[in-house]
Protein backbone atom coordinates (compact mmCIF):
# COMPACT_ATOMS: atom_id res chain seq x y z
CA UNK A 1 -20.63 -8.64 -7.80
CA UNK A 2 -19.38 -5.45 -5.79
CA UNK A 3 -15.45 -5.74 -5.75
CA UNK A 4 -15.47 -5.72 -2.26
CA UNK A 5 -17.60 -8.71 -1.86
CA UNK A 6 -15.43 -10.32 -4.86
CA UNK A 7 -12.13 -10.19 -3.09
CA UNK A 8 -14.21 -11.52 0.20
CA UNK A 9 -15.22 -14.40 -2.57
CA UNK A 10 -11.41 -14.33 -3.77
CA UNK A 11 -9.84 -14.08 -0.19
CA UNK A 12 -12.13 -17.27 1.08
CA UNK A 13 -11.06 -19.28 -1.60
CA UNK A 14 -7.35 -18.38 -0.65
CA UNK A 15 -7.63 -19.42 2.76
CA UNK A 16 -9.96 -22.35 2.04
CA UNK A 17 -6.27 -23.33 -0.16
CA UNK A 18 -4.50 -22.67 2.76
CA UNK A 19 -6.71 -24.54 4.91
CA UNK A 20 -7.75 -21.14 6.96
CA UNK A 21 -10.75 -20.23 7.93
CA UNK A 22 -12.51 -16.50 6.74
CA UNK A 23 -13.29 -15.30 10.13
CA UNK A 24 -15.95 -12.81 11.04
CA UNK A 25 -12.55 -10.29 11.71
CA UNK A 26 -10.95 -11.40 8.79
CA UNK A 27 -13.91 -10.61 6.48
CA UNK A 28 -14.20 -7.18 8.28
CA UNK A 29 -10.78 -6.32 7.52
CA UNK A 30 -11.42 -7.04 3.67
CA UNK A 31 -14.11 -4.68 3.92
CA UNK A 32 -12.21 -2.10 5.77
CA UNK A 33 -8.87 -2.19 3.61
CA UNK A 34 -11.12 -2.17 -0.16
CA UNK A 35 -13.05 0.91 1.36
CA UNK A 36 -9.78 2.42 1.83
CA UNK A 37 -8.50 4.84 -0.97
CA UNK A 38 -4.86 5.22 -0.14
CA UNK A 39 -2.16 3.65 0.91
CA UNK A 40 -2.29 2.92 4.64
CA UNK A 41 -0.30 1.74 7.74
CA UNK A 42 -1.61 -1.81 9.59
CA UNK A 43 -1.59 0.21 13.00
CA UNK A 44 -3.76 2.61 11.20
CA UNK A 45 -6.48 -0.31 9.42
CA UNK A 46 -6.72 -1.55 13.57
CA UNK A 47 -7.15 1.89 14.97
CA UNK A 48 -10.18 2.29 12.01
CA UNK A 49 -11.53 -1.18 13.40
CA UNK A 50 -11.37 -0.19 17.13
CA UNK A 51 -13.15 3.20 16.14
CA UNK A 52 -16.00 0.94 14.02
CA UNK A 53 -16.12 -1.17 17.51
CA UNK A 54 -14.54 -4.47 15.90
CA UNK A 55 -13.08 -6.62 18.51
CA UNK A 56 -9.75 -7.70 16.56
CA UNK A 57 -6.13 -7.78 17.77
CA UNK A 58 -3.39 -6.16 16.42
CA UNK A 59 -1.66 -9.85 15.78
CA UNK A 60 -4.95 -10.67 13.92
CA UNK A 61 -4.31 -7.63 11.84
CA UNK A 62 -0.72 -8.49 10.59
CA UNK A 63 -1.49 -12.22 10.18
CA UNK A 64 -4.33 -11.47 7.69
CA UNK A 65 -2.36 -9.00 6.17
CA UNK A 66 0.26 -11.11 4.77
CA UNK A 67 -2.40 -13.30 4.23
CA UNK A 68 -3.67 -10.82 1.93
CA UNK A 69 -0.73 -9.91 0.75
CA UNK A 70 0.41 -13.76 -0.13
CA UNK A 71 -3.28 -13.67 -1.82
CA UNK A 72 -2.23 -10.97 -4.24
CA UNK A 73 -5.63 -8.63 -3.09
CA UNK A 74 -3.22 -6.60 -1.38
CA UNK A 75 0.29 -5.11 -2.17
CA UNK A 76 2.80 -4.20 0.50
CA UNK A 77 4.38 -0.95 -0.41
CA UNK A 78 8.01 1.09 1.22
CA UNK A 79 7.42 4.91 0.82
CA UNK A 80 10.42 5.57 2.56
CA UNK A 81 9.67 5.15 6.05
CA UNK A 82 10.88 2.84 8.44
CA UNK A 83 7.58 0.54 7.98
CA UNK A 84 5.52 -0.82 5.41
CA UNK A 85 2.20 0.39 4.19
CA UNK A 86 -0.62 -1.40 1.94
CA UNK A 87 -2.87 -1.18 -0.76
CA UNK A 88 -5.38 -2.84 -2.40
CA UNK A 89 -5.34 -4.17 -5.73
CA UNK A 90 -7.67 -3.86 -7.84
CA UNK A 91 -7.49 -5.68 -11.63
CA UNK A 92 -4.06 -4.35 -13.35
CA UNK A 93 -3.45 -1.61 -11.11
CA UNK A 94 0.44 -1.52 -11.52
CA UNK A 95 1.64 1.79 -10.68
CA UNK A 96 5.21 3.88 -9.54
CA UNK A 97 5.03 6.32 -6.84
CA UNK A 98 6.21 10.05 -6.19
CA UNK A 99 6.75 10.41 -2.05
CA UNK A 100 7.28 14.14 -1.04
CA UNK A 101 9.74 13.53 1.71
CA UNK A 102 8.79 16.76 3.90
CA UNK A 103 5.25 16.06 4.20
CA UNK A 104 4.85 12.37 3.45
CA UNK A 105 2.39 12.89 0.41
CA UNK A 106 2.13 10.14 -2.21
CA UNK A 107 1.43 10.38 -6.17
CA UNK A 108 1.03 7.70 -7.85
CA UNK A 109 1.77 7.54 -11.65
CA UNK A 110 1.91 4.90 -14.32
CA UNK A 111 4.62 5.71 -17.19
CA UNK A 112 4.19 3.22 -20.16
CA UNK A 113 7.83 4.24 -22.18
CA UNK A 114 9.33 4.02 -18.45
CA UNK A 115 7.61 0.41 -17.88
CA UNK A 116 8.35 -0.72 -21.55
CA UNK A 117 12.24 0.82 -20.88
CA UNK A 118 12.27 -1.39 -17.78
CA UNK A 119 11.55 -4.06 -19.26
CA UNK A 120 14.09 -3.72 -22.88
CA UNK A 121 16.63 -3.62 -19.41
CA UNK A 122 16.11 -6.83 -17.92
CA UNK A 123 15.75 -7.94 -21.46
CA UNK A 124 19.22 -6.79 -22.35
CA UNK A 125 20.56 -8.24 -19.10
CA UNK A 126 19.13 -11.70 -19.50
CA UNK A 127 17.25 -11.14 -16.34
CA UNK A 128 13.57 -12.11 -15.86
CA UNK A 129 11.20 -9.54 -13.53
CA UNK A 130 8.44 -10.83 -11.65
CA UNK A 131 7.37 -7.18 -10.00
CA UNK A 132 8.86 -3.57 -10.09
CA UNK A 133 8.43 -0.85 -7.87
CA UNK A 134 9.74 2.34 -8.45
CA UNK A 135 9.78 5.67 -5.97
CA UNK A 136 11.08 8.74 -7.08
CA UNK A 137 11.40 10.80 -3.33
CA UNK A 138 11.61 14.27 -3.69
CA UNK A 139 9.26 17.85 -2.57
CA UNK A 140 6.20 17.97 -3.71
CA UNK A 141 4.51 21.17 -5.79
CA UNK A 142 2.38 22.03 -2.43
CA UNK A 143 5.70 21.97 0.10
CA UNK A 144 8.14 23.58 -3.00
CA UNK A 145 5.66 26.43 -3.20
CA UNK A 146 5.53 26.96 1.13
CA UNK A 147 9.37 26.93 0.95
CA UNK A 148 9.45 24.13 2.54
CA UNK A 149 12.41 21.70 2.68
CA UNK A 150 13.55 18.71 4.25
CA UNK A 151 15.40 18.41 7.47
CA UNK A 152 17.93 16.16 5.65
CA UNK A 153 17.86 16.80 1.84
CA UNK A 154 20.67 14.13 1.68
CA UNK A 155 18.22 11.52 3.91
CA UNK A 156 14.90 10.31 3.29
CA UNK A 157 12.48 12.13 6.40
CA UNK A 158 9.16 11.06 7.17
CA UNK A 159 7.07 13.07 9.30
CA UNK A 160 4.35 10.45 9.87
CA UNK A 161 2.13 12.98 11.95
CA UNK A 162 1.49 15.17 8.94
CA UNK A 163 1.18 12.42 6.82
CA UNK A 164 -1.56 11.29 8.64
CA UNK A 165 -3.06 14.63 8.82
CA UNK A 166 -3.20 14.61 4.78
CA UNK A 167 -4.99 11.32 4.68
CA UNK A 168 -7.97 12.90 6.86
């Protein structure tokens, strides 16, 4: 089964649990968010559903988004920004993230001596870990090499219009 029909087939069963109902929107959004290769804004997944002439409201949006989230077939995610933005999940796709804070850009790296370190921590410290997520903010090669810096070096600045330029 395609993966994006299998979290469909995941996401009914959720809501089925819940006592929900997958609605025709609901299932579009699924489709939407898996097609999606990066991590985007819920403003941005409605905008991409108005453009693809799907009658949903922006309520409808962030309701099935923590639905999906709650689900576990999506993961929120704070790059630094004064909002939240998504991903999917697919399988064991733990991973940290590297956010250029001049033009927004996101790499995302997995580190296995820095995730077995992490966890010899919360070891030591008698502490049990259910999730991690690490962001290392910073310039990125592309912006070091234009000379570019931040406004704020001190303070994390987002400049969400060339952000979405780099997504396009």
């Amino acid at each position: 089964m395609p993966r994006t029909e299998s979290a469909i087939t995941n996401f009914h069963g959720f809501l089925q649990d819940q006592g929900l109902k997958l609605t025709s929107e609901r299932a579009a959004l699924v489709r939407e968010i898996f097609s999606i290769h990066y991590h985007f804004e819920a403003d941005e997944l409605l905008f991409k559903m108005k453009e693809k002439s799907v009658k949903i409201s922006r309520a409808t949006v962030y309701r099935t988004l923590e639905l999906l989230v709650k689900s576990g077939l999506v993961r929120r995610v704070h790059l630094g920004e004064d909002h939240y933005h998504y991903e999917h999940v697919s399988g064991d796709s733990h991973h940290d993230h590297l956010v250029c804070t001049t033009c927004g850009g996101v790499i995302e790296f997995l580190d296995e001596p820095l995730e077995k370190r992490a966890l010899e921590i919360c070891e030591k410290k008698k502490f049990r870990p259910t999730f991690h997520n690490l962001q290392i903010l910073g310039i990125c090669d592309s912006c070091r090499r234009k000379g570019e810096e931040p406004e704020a070096p001190d303070r994390v600045t987002m400049i969400a219009a060339r952000a979405m330029k780099l997504r396009k």
